[in-house]
N, C-alpha and C. Protein backbone atom coordinates (compact mmCIF):
# COMPACT_ATOMS: atom_id res chain seq x y z
N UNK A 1 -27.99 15.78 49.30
CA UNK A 1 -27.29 15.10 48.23
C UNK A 1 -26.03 14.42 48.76
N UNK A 2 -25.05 14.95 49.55
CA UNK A 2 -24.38 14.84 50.02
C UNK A 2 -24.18 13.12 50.86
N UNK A 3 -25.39 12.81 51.44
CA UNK A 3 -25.45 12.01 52.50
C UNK A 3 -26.08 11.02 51.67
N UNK A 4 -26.53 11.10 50.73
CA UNK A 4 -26.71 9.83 49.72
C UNK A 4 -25.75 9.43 48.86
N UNK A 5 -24.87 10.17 48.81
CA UNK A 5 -23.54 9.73 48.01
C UNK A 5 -22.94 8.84 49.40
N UNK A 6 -22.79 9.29 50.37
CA UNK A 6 -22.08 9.26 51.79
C UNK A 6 -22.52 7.71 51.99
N UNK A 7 -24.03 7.50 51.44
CA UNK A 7 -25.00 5.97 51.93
C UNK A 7 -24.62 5.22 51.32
N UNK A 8 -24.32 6.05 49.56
CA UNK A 8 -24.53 4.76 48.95
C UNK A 8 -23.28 4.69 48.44
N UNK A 9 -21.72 5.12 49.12
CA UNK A 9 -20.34 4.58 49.10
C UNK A 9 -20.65 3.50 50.00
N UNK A 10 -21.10 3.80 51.39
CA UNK A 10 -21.15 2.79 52.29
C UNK A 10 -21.75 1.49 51.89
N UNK A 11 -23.00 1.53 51.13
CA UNK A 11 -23.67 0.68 50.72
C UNK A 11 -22.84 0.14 49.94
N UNK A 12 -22.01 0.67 48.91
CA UNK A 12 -21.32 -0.18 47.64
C UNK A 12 -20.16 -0.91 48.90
N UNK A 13 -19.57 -0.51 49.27
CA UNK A 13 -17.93 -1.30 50.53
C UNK A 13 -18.83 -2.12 51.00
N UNK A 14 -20.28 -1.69 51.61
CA UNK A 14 -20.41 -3.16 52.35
C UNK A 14 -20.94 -4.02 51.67
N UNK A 15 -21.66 -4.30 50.35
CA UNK A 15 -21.97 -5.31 49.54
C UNK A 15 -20.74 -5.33 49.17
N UNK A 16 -19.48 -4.64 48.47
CA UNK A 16 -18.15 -5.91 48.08
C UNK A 16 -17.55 -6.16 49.22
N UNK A 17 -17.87 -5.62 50.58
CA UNK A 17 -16.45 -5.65 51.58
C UNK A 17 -15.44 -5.60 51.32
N UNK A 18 -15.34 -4.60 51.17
CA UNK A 18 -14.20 -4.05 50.40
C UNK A 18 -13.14 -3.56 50.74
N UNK A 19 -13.06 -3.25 52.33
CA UNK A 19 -11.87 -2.76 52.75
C UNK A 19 -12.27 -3.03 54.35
N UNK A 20 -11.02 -4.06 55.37
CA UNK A 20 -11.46 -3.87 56.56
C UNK A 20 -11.17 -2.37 57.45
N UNK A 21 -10.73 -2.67 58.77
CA UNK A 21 -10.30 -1.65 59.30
C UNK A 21 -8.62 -1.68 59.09
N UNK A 22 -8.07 -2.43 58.72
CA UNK A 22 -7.08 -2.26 58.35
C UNK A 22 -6.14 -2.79 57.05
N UNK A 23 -4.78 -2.67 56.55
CA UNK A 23 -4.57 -3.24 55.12
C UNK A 23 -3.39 -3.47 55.40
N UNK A 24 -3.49 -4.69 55.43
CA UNK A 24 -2.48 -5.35 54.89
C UNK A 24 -1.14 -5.66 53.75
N UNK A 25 -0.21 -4.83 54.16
CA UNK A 25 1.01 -4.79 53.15
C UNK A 25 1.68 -5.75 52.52
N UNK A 26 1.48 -6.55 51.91
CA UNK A 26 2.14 -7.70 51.49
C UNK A 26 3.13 -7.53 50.84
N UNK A 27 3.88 -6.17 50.25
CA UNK A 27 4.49 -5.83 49.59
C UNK A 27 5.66 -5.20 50.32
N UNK A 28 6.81 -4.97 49.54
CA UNK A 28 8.09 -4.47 50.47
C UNK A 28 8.15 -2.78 50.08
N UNK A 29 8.16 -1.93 51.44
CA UNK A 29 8.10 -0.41 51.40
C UNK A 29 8.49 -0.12 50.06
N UNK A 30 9.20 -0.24 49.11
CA UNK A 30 9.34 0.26 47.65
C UNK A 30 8.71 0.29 47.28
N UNK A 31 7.40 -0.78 47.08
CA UNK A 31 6.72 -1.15 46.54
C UNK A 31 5.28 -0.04 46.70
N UNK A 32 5.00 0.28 47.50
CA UNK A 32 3.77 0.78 48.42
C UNK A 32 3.35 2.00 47.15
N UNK A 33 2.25 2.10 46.69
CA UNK A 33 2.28 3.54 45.98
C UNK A 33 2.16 4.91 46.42
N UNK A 34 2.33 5.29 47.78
CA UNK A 34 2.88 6.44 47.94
C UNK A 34 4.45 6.61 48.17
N UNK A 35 5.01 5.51 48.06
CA UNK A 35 6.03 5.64 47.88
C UNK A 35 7.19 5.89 46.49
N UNK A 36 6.16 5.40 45.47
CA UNK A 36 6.71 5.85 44.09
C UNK A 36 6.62 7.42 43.85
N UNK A 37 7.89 7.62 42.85
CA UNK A 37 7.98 9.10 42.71
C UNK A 37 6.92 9.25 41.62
N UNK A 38 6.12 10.27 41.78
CA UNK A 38 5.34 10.33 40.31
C UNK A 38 4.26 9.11 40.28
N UNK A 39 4.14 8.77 40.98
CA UNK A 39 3.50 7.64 41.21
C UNK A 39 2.96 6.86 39.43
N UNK A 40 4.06 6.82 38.98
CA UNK A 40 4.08 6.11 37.64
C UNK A 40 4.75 4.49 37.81
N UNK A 41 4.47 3.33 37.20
CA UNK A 41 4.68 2.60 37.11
C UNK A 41 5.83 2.63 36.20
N UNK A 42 7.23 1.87 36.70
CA UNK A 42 8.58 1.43 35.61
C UNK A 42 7.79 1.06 34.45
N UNK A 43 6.86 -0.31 34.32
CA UNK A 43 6.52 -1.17 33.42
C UNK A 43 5.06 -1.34 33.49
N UNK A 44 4.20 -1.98 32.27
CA UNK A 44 2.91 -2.39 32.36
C UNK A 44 2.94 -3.77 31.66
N UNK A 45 1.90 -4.25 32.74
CA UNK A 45 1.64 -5.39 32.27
C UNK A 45 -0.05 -5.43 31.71
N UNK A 46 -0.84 -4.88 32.00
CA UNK A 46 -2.04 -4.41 31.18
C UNK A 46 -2.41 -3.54 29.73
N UNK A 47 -3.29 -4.31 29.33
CA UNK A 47 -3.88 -3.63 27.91
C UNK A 47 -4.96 -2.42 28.03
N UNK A 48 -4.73 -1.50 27.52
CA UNK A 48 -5.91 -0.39 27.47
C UNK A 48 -7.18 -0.77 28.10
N UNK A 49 -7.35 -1.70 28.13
CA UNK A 49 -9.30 -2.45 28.04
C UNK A 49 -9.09 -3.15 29.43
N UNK A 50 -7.45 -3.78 30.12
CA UNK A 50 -7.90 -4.38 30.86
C UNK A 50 -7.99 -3.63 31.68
N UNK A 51 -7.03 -2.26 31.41
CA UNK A 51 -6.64 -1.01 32.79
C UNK A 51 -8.05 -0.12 32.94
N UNK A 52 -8.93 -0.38 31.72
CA UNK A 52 -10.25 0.40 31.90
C UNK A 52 -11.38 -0.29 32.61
N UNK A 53 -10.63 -1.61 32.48
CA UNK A 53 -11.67 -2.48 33.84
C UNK A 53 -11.06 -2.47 35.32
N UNK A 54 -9.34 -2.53 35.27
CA UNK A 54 -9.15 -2.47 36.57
C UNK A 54 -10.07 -0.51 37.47
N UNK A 55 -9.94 0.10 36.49
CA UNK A 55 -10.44 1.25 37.03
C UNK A 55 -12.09 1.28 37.36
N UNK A 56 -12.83 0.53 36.67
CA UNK A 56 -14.46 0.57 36.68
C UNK A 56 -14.25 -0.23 38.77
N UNK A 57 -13.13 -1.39 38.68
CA UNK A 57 -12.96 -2.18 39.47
C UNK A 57 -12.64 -1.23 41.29
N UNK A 58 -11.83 -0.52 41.14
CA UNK A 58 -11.12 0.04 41.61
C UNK A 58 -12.37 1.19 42.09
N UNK A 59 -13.28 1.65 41.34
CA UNK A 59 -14.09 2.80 41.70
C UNK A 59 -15.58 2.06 42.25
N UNK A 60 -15.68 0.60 42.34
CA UNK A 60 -16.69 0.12 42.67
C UNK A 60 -16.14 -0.08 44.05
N UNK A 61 -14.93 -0.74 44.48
CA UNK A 61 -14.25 -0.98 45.70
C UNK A 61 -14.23 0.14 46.73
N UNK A 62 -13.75 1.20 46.78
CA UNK A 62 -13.63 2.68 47.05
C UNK A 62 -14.36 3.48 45.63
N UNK A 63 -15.71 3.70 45.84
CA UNK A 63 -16.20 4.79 45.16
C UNK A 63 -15.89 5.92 45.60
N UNK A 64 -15.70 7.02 44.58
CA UNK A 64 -15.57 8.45 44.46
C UNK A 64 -16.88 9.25 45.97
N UNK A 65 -16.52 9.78 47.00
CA UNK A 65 -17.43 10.23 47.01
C UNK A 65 -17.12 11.90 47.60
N UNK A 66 -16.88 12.78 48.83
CA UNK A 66 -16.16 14.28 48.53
C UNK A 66 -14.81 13.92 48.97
N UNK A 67 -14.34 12.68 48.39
CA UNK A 67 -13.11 12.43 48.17
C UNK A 67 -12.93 11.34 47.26
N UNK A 68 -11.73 11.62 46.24
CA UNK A 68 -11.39 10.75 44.79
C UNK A 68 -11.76 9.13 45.01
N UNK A 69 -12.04 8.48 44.59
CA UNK A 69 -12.40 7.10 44.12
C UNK A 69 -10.81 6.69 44.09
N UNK A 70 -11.35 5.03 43.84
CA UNK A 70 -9.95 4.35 43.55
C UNK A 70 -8.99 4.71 42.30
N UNK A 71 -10.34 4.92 41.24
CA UNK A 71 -9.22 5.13 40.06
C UNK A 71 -8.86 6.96 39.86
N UNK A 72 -9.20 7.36 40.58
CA UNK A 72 -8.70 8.85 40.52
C UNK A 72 -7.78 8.98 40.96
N UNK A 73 -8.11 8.40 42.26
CA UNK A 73 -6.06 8.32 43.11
C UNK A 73 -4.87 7.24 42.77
N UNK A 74 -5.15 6.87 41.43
CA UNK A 74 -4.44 5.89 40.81
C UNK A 74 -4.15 4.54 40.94
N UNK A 75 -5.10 3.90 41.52
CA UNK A 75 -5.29 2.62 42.10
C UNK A 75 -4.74 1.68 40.97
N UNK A 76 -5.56 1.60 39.62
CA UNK A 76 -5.51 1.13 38.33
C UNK A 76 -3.50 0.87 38.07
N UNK A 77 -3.13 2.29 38.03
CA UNK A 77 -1.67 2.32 37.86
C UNK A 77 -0.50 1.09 38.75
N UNK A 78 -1.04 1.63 39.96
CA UNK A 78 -0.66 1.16 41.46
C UNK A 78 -0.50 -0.40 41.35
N UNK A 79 -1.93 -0.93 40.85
CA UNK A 79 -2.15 -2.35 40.46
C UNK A 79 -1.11 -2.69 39.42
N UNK A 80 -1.04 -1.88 38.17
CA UNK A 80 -0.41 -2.52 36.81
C UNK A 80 1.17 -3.02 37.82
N UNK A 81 1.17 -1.66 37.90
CA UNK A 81 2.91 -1.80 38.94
C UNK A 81 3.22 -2.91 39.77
N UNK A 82 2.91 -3.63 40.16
CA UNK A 82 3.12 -4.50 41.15
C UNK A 82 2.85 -6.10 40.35
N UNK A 83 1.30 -5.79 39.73
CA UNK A 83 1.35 -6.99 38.67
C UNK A 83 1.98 -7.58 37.85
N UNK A 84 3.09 -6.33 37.48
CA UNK A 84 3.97 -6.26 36.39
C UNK A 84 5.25 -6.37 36.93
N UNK A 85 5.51 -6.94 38.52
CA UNK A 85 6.73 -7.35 38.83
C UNK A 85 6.62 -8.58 39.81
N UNK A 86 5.26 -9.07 39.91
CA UNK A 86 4.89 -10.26 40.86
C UNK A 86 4.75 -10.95 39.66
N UNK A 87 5.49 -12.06 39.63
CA UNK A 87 5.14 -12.95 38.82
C UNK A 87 3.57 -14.20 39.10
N UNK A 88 3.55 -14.24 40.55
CA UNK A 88 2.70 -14.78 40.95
C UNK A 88 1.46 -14.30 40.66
N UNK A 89 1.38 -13.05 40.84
CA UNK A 89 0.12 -12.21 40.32
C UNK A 89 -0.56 -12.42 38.94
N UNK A 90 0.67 -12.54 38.13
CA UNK A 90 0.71 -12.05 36.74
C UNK A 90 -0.85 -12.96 36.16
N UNK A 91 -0.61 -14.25 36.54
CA UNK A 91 -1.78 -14.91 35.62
C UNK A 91 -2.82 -14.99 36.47
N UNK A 92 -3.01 -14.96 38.05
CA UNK A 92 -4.06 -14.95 38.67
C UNK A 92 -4.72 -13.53 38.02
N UNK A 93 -4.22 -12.58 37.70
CA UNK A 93 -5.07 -11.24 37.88
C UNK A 93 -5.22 -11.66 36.05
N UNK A 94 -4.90 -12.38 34.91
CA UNK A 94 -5.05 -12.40 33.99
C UNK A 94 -6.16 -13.56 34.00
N UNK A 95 -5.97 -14.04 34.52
CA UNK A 95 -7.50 -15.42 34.65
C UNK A 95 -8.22 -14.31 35.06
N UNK A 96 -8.50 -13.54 36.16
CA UNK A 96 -9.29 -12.87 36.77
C UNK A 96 -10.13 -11.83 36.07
N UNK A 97 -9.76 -11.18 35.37
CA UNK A 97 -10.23 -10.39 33.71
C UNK A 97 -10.56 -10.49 33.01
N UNK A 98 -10.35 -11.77 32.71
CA UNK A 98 -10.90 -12.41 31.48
C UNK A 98 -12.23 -13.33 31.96
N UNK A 99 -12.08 -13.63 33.10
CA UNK A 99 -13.15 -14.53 33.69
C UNK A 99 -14.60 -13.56 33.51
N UNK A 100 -14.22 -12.30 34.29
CA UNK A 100 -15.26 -11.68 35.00
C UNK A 100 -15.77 -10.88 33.43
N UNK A 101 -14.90 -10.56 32.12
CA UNK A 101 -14.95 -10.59 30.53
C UNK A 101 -16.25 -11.58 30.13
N UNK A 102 -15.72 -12.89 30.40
CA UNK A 102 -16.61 -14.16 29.67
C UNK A 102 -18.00 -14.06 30.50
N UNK A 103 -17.61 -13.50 31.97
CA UNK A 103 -19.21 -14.10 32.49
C UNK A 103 -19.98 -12.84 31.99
N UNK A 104 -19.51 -11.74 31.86
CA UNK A 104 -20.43 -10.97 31.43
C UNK A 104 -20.97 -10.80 29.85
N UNK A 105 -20.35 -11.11 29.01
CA UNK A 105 -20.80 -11.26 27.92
C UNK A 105 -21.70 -12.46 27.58
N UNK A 106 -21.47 -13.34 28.64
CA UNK A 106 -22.46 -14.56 28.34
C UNK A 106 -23.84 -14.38 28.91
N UNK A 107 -23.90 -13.20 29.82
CA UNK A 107 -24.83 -13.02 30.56
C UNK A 107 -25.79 -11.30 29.70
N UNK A 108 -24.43 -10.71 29.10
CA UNK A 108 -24.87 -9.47 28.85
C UNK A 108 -24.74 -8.96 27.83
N UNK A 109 -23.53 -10.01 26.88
CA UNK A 109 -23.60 -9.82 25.68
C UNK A 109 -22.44 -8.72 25.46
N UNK A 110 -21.91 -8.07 26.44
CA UNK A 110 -20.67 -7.22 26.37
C UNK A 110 -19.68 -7.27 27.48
N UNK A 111 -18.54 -6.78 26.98
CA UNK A 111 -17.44 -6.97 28.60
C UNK A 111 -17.64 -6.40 29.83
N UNK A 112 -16.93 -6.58 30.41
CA UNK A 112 -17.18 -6.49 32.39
C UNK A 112 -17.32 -4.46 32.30
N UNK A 113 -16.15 -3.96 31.73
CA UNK A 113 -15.89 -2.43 31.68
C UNK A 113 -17.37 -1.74 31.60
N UNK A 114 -18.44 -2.30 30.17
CA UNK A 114 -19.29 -1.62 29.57
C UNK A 114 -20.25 -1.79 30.21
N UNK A 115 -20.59 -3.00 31.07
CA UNK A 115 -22.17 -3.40 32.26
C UNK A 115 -22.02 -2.00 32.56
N UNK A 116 -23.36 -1.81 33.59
CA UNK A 116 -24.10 -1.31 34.01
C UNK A 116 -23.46 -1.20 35.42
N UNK A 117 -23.47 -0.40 36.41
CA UNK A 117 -22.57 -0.56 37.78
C UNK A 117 -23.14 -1.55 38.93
N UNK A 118 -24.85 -1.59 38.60
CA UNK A 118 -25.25 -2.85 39.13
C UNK A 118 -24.78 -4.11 38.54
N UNK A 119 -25.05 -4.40 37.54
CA UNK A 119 -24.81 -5.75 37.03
C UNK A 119 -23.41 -5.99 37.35
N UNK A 120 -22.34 -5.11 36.97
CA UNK A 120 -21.33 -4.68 37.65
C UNK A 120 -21.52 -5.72 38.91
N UNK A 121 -21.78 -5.12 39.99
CA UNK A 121 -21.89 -5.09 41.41
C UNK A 121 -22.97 -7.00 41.10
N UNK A 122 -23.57 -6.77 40.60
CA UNK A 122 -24.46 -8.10 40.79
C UNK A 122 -22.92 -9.40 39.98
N UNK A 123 -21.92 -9.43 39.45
CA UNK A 123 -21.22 -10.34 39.06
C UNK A 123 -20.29 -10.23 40.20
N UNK A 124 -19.63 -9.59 40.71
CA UNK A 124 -18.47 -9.23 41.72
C UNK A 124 -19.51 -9.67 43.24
N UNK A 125 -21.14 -9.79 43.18
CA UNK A 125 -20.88 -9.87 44.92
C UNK A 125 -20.49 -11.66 45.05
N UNK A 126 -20.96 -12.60 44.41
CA UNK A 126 -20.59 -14.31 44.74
C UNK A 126 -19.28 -14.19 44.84
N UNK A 127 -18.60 -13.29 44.09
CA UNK A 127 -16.92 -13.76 44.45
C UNK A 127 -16.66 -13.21 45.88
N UNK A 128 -16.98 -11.57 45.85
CA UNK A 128 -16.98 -11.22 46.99
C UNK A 128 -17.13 -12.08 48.48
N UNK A 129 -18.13 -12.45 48.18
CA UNK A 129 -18.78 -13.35 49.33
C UNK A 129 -17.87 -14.55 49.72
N UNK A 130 -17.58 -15.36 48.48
CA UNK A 130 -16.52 -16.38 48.40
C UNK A 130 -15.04 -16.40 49.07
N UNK A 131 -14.57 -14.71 48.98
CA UNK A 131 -13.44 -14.36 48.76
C UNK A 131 -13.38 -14.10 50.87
N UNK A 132 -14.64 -13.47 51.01
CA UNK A 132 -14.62 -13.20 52.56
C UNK A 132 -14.53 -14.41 53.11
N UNK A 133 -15.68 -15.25 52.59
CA UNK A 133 -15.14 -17.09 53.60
C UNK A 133 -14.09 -17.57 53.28
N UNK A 134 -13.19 -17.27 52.51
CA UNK A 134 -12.18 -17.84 52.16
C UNK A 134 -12.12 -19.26 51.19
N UNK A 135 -13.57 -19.32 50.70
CA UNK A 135 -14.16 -20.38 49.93
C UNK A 135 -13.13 -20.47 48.32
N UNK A 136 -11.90 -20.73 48.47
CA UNK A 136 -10.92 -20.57 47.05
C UNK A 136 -11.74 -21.94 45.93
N UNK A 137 -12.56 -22.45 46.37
CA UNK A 137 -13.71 -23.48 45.32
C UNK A 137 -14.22 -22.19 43.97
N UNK A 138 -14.42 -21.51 44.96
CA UNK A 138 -15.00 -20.42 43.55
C UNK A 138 -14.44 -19.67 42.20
N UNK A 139 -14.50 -20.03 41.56
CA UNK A 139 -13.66 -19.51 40.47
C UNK A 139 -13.41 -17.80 40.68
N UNK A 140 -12.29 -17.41 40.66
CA UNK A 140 -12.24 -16.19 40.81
C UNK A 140 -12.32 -15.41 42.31
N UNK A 141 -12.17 -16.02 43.30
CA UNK A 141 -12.36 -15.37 44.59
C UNK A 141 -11.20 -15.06 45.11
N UNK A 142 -10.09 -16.09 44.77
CA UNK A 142 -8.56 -15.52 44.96
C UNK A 142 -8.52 -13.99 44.28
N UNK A 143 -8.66 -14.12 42.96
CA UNK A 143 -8.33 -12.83 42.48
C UNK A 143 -9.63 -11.93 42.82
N UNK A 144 -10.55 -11.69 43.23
CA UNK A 144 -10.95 -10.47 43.90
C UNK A 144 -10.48 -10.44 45.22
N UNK A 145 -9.62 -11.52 46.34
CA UNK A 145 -9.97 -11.34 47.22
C UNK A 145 -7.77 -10.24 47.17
N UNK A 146 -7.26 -10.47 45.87
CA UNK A 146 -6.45 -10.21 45.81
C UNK A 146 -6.39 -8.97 45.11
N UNK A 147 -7.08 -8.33 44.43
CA UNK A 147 -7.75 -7.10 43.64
C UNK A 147 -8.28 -6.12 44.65
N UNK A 148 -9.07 -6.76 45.96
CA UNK A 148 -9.53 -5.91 47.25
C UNK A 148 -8.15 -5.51 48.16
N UNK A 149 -7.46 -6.37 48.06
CA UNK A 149 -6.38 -6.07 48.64
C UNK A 149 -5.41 -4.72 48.20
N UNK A 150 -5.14 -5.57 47.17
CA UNK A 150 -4.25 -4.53 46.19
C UNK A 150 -5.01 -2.95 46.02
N UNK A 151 -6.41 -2.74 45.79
CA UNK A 151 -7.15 -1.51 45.69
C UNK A 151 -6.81 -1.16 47.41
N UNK A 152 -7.19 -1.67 48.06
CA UNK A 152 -7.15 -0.92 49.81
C UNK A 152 -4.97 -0.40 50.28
N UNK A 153 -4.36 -1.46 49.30
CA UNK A 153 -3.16 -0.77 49.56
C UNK A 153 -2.98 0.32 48.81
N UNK A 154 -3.15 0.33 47.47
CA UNK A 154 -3.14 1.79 46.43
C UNK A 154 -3.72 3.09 47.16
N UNK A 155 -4.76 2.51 47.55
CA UNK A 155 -5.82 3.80 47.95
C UNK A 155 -5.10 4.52 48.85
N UNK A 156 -4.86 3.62 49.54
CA UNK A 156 -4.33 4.27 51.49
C UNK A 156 -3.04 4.84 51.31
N UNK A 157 -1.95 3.93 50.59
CA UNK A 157 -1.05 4.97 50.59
C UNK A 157 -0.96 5.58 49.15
N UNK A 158 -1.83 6.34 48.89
CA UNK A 158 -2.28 7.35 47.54
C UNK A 158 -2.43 9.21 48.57
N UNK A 159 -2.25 9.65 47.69
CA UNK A 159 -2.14 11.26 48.49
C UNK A 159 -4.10 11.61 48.82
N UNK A 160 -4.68 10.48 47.96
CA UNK A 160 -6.25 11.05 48.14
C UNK A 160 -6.34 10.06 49.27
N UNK A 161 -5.93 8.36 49.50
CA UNK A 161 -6.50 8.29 50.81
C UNK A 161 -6.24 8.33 52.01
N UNK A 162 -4.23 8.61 51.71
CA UNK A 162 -3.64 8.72 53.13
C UNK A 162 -3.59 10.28 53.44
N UNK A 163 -3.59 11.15 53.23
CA UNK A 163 -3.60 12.37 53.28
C UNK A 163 -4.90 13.49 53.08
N UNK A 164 -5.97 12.92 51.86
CA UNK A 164 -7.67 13.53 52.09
C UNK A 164 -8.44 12.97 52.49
N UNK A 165 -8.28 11.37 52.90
CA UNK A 165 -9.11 10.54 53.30
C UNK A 165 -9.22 10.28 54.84
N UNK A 166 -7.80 10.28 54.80
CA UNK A 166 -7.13 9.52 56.55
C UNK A 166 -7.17 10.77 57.35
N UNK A 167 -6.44 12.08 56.90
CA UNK A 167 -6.17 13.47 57.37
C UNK A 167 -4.33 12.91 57.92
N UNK A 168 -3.53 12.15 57.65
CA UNK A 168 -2.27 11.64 58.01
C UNK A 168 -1.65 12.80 57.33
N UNK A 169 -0.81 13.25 58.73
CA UNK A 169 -0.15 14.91 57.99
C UNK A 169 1.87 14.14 58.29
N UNK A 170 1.76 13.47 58.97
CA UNK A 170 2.77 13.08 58.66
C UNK A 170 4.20 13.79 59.47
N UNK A 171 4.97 13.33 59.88
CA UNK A 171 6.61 13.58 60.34
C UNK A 171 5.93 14.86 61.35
N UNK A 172 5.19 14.13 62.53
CA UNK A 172 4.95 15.37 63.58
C UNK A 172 4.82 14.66 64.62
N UNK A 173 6.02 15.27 65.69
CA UNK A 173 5.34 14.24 67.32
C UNK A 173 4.04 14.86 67.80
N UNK A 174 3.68 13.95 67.98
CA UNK A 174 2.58 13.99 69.43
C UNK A 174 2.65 14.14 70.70
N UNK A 175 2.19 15.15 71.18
CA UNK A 175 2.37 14.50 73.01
C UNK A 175 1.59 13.95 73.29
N UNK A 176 0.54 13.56 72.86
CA UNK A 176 -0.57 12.53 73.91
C UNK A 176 -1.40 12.01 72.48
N UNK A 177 -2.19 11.17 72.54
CA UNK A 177 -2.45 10.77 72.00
C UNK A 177 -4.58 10.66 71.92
N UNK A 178 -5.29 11.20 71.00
CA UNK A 178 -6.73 11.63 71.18
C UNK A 178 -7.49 10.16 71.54
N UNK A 179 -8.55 10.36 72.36
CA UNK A 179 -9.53 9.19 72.45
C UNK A 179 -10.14 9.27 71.30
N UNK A 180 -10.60 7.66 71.21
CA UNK A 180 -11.00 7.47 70.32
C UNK A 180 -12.44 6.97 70.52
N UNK A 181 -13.20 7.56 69.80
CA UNK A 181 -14.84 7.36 70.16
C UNK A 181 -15.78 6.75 69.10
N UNK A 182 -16.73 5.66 69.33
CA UNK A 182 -17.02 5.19 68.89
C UNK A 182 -18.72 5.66 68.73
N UNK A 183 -18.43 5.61 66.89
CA UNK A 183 -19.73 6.36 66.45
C UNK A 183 -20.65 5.33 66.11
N UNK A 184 -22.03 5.26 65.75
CA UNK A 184 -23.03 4.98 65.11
C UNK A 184 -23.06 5.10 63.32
N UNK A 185 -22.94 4.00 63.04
CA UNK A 185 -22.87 4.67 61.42
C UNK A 185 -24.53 4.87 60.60
């Protein structure tokens, strides 16, 4: 059971590509969410419905698997927080919600939150794809390619992915430093 959860996290990251080998901080150390106390947001800039999509969002990016998902380790929050003080953000991630809202109800008759995790996954991979070539023609590829971002910074510095995910124990020298070996996935 174990190793099919294990497949099919892998399987979900590599159809959205969802996180490289590394993440990119665009944000200033205050900002970072392991750096908030309580890891609560000052302010929100999201509605009940949109924070229940950033979380469907957030758990498709980093799924749950014997370690918390995006929206368990507060990704959802992490996002409002930052959205809610980037002004630049503010309407890209509000076009971006409402977009991925309209295409699914036109397609499914209900909002993005309530699909199915495929159909889900079947509306998010063209942006995906878009968002990796850097193809900004596509409606909506900025904001997933800015939603992937934002989920891979929440996650990592979150206590589930820098600390149960990473094993980062933090404020300890090293004397030497381990090889690093390259596995077969």
């Amino acid at each position: 059971m174990e190793a099919t959860r294990t497949e099919s996290r892998r399987e979900t990251l590599r159809i959205l590509g969802a996180v490289g080998s590394t993440c990119a901080f665009p944000f200033a150390a205050d900002q970072l969410y392991g750096q908030q106390a309580g890891h609560a947001p000052a302010s929100h800039f999201f509605d009940a419905a949109q924070m229940d999509t950033l979380a469907k969002l957030a758990d498709l990016i980093i799924p749950p698997t014997d370690t918390p998902g995006g929206a368990q380790a507060g990704v959802p929050g992490y996002i409002d927080g930052v959205v809610s003080t980037e002004k630049d953000h503010q309407q890209l991630f509000r076009d971006g919600l409402e977009r991925l809202d309209r295409e699914a109800a036109k397609l499914h008759g209900k909002p993005f939150r309530e699909l199915s995790e495929p159909q889900q996954v079947a509306l998010l991979t063209p942006l995906c794809e878009a968002a990796d070539k850097g193809d900004w023609k596509v409606p909506g590829a900025r904001f997933f390619k800015s939603l992937k971002n934002m989920t891979a910074d929440g996650y990592y510095t979150s206590r589930a992915g820098l600390v149960d995910e990473l094993g980062y124990q933090g404020n300890m020298a090293m004397a030497g430093f381990p090889s690093c070996e390259v596995k077969e996935h």
